[in-house]
PDB file of N, CA and C in Angstrom:
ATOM      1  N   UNK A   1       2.675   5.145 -14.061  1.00  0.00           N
ATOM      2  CA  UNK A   1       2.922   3.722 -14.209  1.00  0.00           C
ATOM      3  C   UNK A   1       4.099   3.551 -15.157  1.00  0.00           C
ATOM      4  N   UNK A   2       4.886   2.681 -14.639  1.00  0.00           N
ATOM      5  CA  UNK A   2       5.834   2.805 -15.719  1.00  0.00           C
ATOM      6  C   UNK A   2       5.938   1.404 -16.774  1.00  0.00           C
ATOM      7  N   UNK A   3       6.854   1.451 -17.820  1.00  0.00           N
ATOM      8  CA  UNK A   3       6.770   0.714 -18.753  1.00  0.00           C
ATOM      9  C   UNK A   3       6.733  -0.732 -18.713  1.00  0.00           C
ATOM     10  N   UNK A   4       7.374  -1.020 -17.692  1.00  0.00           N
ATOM     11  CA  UNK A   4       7.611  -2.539 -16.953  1.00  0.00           C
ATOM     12  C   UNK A   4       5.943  -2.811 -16.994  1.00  0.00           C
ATOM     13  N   UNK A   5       5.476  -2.183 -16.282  1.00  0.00           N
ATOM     14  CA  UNK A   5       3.997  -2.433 -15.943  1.00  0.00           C
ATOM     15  C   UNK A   5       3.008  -2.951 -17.354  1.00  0.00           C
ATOM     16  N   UNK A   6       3.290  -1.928 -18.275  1.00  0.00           N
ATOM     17  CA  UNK A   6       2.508  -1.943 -19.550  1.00  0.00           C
ATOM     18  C   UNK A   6       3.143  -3.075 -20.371  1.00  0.00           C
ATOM     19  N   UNK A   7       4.571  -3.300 -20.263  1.00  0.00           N
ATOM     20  CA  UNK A   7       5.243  -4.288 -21.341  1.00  0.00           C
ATOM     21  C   UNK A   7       4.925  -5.900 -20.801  1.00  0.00           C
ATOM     22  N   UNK A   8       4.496  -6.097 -19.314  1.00  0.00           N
ATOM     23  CA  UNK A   8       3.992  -7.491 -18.297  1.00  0.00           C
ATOM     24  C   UNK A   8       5.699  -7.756 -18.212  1.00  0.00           C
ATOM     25  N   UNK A   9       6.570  -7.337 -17.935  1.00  0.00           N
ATOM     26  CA  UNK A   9       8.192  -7.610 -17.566  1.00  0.00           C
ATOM     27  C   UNK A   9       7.828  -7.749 -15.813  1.00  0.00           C
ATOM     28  N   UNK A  10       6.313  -6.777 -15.345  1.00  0.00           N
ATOM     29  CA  UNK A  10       6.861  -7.153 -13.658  1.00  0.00           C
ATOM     30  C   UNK A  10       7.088  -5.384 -13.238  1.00  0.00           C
ATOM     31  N   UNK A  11       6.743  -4.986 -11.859  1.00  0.00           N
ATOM     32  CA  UNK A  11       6.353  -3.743 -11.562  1.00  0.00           C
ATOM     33  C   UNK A  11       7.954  -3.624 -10.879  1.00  0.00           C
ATOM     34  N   UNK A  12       8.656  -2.202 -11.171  1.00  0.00           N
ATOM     35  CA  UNK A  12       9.644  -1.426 -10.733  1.00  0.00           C
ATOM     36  C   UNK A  12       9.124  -1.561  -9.482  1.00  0.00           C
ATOM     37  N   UNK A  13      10.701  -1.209  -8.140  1.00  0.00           N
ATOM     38  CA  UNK A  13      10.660  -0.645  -7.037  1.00  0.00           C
ATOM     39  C   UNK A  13       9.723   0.537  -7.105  1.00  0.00           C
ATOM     40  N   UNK A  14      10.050   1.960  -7.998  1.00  0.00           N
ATOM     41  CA  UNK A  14       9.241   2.849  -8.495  1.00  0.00           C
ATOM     42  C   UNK A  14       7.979   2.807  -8.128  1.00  0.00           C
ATOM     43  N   UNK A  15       7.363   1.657  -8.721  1.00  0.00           N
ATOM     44  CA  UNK A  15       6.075   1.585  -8.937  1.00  0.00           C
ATOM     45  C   UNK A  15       5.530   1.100  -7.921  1.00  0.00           C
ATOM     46  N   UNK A  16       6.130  -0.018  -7.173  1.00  0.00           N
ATOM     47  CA  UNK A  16       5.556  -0.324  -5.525  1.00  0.00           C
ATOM     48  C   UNK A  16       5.604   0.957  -4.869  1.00  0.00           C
ATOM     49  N   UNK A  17       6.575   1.351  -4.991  1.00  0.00           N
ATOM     50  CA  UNK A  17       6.467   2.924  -3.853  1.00  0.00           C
ATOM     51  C   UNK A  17       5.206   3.754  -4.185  1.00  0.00           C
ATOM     52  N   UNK A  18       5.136   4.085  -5.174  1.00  0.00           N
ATOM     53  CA  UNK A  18       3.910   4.400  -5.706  1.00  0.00           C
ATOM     54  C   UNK A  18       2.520   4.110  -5.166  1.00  0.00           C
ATOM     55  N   UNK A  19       2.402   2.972  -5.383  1.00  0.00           N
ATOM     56  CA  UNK A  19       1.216   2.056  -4.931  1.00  0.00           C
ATOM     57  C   UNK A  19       0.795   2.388  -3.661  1.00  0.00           C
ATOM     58  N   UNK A  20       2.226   1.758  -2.704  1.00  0.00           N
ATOM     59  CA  UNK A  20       2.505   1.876  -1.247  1.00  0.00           C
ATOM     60  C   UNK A  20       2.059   3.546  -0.747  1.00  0.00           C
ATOM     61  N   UNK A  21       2.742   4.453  -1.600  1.00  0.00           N
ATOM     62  CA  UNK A  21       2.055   5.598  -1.327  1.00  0.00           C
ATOM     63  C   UNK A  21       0.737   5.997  -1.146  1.00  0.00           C
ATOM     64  N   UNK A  22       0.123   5.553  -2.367  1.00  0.00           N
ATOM     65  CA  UNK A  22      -1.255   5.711  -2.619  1.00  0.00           C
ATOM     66  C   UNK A  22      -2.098   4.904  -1.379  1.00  0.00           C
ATOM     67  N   UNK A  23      -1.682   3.936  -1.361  1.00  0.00           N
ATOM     68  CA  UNK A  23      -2.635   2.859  -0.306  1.00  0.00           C
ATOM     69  C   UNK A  23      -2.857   3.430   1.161  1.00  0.00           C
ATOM     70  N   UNK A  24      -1.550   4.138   1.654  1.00  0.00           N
ATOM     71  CA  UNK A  24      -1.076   4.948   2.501  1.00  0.00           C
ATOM     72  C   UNK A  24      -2.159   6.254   3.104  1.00  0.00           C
ATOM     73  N   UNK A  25      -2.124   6.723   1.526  1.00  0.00           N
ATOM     74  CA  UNK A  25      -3.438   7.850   1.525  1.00  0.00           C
ATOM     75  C   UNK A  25      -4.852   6.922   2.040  1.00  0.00           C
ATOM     76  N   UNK A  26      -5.009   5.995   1.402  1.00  0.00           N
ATOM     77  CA  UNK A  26      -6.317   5.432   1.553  1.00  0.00           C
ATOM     78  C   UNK A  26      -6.603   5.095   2.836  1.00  0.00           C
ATOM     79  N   UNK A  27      -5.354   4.904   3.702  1.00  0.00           N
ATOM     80  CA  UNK A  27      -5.423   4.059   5.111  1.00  0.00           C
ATOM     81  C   UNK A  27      -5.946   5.604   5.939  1.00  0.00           C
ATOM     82  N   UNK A  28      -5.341   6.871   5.444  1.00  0.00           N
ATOM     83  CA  UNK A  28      -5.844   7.495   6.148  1.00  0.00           C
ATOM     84  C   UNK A  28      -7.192   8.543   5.985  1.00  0.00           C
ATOM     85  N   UNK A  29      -7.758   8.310   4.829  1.00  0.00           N
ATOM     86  CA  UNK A  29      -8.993   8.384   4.645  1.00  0.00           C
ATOM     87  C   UNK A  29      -9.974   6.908   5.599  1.00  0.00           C
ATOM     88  N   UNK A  30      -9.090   5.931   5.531  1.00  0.00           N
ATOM     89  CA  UNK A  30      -9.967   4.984   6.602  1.00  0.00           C
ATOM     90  C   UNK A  30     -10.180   5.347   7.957  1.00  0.00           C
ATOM     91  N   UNK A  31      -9.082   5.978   8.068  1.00  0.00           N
ATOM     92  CA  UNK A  31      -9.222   5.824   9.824  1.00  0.00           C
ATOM     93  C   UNK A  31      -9.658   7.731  10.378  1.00  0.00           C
ATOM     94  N   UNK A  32      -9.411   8.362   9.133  1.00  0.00           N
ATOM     95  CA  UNK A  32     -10.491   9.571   9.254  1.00  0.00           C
ATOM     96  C   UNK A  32     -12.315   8.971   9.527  1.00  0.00           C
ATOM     97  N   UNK A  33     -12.905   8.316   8.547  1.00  0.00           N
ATOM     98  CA  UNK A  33     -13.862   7.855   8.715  1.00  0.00           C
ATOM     99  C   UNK A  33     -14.173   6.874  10.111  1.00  0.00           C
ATOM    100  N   UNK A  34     -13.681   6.137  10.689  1.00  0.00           N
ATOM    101  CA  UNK A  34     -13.474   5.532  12.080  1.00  0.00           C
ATOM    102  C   UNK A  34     -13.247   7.184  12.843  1.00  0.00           C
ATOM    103  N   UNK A  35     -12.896   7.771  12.830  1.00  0.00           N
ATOM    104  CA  UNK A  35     -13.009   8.690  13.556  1.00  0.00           C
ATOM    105  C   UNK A  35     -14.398   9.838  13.729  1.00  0.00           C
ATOM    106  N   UNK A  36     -15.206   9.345  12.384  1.00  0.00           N
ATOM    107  CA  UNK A  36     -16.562   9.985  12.212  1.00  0.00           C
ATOM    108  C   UNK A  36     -17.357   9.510  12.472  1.00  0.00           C
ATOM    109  N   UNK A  37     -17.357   8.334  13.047  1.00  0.00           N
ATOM    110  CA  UNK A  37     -18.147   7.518  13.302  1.00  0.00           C
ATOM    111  C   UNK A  37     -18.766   6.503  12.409  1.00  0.00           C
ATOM    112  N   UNK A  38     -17.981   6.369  11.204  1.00  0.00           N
ATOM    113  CA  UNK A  38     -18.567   5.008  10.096  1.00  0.00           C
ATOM    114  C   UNK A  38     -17.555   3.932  11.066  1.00  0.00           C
ATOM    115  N   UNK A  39     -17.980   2.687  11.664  1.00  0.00           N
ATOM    116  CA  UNK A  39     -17.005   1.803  11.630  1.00  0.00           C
ATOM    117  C   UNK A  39     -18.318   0.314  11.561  1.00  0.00           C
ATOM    118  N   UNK A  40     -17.928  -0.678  11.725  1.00  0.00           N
ATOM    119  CA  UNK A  40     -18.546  -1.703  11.096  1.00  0.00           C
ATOM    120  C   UNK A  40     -17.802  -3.030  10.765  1.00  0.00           C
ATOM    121  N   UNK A  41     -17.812  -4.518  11.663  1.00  0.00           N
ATOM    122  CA  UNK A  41     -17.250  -5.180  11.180  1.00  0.00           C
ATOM    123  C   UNK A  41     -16.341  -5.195  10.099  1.00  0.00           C
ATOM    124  N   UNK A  42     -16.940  -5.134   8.677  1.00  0.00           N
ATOM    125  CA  UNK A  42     -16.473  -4.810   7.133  1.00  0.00           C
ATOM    126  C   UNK A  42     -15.542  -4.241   7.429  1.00  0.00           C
ATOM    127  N   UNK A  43     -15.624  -2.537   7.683  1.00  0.00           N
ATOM    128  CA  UNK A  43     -14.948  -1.860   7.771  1.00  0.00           C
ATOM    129  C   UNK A  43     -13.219  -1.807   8.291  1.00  0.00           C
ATOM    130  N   UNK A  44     -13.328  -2.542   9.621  1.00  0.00           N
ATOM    131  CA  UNK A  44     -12.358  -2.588  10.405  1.00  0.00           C
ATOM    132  C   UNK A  44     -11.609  -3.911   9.384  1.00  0.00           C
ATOM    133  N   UNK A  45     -11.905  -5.236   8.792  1.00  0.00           N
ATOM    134  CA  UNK A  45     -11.792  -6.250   8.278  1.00  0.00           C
ATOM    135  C   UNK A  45     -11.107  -5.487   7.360  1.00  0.00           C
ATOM    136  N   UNK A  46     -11.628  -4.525   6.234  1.00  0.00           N
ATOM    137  CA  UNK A  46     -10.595  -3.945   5.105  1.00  0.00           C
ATOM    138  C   UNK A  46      -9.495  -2.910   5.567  1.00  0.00           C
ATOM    139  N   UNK A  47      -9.713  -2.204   6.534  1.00  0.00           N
ATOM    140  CA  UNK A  47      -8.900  -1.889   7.217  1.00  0.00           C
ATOM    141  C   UNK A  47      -7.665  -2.550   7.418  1.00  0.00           C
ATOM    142  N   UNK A  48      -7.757  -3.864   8.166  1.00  0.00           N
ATOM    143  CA  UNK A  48      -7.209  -4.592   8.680  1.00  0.00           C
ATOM    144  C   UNK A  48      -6.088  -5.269   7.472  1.00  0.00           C
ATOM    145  N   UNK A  49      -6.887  -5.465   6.578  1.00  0.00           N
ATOM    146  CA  UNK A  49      -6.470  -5.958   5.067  1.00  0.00           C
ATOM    147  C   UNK A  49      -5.991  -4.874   4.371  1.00  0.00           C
ATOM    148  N   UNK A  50      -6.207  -4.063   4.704  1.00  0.00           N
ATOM    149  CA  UNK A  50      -4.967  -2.664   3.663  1.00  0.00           C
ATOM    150  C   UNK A  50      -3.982  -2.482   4.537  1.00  0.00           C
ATOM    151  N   UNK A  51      -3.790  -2.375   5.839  1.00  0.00           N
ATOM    152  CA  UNK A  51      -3.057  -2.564   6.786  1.00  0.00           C
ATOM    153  C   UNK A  51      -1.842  -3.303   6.102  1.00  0.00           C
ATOM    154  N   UNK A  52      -2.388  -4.806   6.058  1.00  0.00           N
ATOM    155  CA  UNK A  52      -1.430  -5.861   5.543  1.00  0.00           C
ATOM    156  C   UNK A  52      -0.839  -5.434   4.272  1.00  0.00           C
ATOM    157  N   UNK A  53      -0.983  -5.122   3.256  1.00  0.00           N
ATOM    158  CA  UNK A  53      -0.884  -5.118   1.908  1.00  0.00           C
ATOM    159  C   UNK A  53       0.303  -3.965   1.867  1.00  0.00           C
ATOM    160  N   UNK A  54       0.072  -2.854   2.629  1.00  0.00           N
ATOM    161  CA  UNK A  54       1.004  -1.838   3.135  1.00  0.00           C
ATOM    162  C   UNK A  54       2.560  -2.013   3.844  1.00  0.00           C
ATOM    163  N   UNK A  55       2.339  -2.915   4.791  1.00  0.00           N
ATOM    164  CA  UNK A  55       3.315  -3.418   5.339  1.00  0.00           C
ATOM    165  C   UNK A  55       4.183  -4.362   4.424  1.00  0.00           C
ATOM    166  N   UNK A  56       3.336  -5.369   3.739  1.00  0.00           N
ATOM    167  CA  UNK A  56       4.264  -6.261   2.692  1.00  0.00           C
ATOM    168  C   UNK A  56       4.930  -5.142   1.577  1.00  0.00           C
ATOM    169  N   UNK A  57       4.085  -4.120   1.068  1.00  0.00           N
ATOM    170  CA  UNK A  57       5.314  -3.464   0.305  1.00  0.00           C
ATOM    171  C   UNK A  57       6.110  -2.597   1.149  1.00  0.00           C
ATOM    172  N   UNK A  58       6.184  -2.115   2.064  1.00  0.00           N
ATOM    173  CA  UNK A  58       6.887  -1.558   3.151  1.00  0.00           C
ATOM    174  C   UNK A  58       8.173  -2.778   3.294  1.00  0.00           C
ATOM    175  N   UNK A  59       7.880  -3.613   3.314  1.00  0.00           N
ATOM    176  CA  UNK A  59       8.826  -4.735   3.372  1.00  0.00           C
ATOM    177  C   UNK A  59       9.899  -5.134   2.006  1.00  0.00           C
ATOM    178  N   UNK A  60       9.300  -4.828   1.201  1.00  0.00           N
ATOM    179  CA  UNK A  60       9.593  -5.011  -0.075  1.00  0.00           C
ATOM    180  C   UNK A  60      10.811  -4.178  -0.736  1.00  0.00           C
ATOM    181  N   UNK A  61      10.058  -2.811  -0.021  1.00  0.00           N
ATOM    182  CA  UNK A  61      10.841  -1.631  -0.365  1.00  0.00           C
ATOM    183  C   UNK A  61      11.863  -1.295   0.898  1.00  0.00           C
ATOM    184  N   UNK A  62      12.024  -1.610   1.672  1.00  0.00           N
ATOM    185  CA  UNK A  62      13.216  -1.730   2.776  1.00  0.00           C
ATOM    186  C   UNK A  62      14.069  -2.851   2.292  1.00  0.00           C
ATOM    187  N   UNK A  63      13.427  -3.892   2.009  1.00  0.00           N
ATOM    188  CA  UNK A  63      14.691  -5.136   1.123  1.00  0.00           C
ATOM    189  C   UNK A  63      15.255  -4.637   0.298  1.00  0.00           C
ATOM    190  N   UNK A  64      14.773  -4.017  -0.877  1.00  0.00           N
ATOM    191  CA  UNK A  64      15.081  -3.152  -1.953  1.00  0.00           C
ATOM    192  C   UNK A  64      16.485  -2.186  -1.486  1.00  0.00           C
ATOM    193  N   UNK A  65      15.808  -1.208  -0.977  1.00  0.00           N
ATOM    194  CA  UNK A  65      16.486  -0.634  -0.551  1.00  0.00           C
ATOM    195  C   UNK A  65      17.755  -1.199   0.134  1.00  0.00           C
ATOM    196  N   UNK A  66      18.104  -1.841   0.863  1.00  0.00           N
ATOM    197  CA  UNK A  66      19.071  -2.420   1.634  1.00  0.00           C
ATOM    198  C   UNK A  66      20.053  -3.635   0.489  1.00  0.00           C
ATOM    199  N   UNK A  67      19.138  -3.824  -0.283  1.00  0.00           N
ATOM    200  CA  UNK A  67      20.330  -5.083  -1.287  1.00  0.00           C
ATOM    201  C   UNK A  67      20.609  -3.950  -2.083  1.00  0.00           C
ATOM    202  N   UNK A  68      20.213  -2.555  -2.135  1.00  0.00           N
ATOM    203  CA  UNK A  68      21.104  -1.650  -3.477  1.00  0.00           C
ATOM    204  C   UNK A  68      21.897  -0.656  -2.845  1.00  0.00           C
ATOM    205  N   UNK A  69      22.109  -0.545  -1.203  1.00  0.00           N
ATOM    206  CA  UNK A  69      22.527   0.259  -0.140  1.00  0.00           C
ATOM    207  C   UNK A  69      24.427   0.126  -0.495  1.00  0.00           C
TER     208      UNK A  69
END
């Protein structure tokens, strides 16, 4: 985590990538489990909702990227 984070200035590109990474992992621990047979309204719903959350920093970090290109 970097200092931005701890000082409340507001999270680095850095640190979204980060995140975005991590969440990334989580999506595919989700859809390992859908593949084991846990699935469940809920399930597919947070799914569906980490899905989103992924894509907006995916978005974030392609803007990024492209206004410092």
């Amino acid at each position: 985590m970097s200092m931005n984070l701890l000082c409340g200035s507001g999270p680095s590109i850095d640190d979204i990538r980060n995140v975005c990474e991590a969440l990334k992992s989580t999506r595919v621990d989700y859809v390992e489990a859908f593949a084991s047979g846990e699935d469940g309204p809920f399930a597919r719903q947070e799914l569906a909702q980490l899905q989103s959350v992924i894509m907006a920093f995916d978005a974030v970090i392609v803007e990024t990227d492209r206004s410092s290109a």
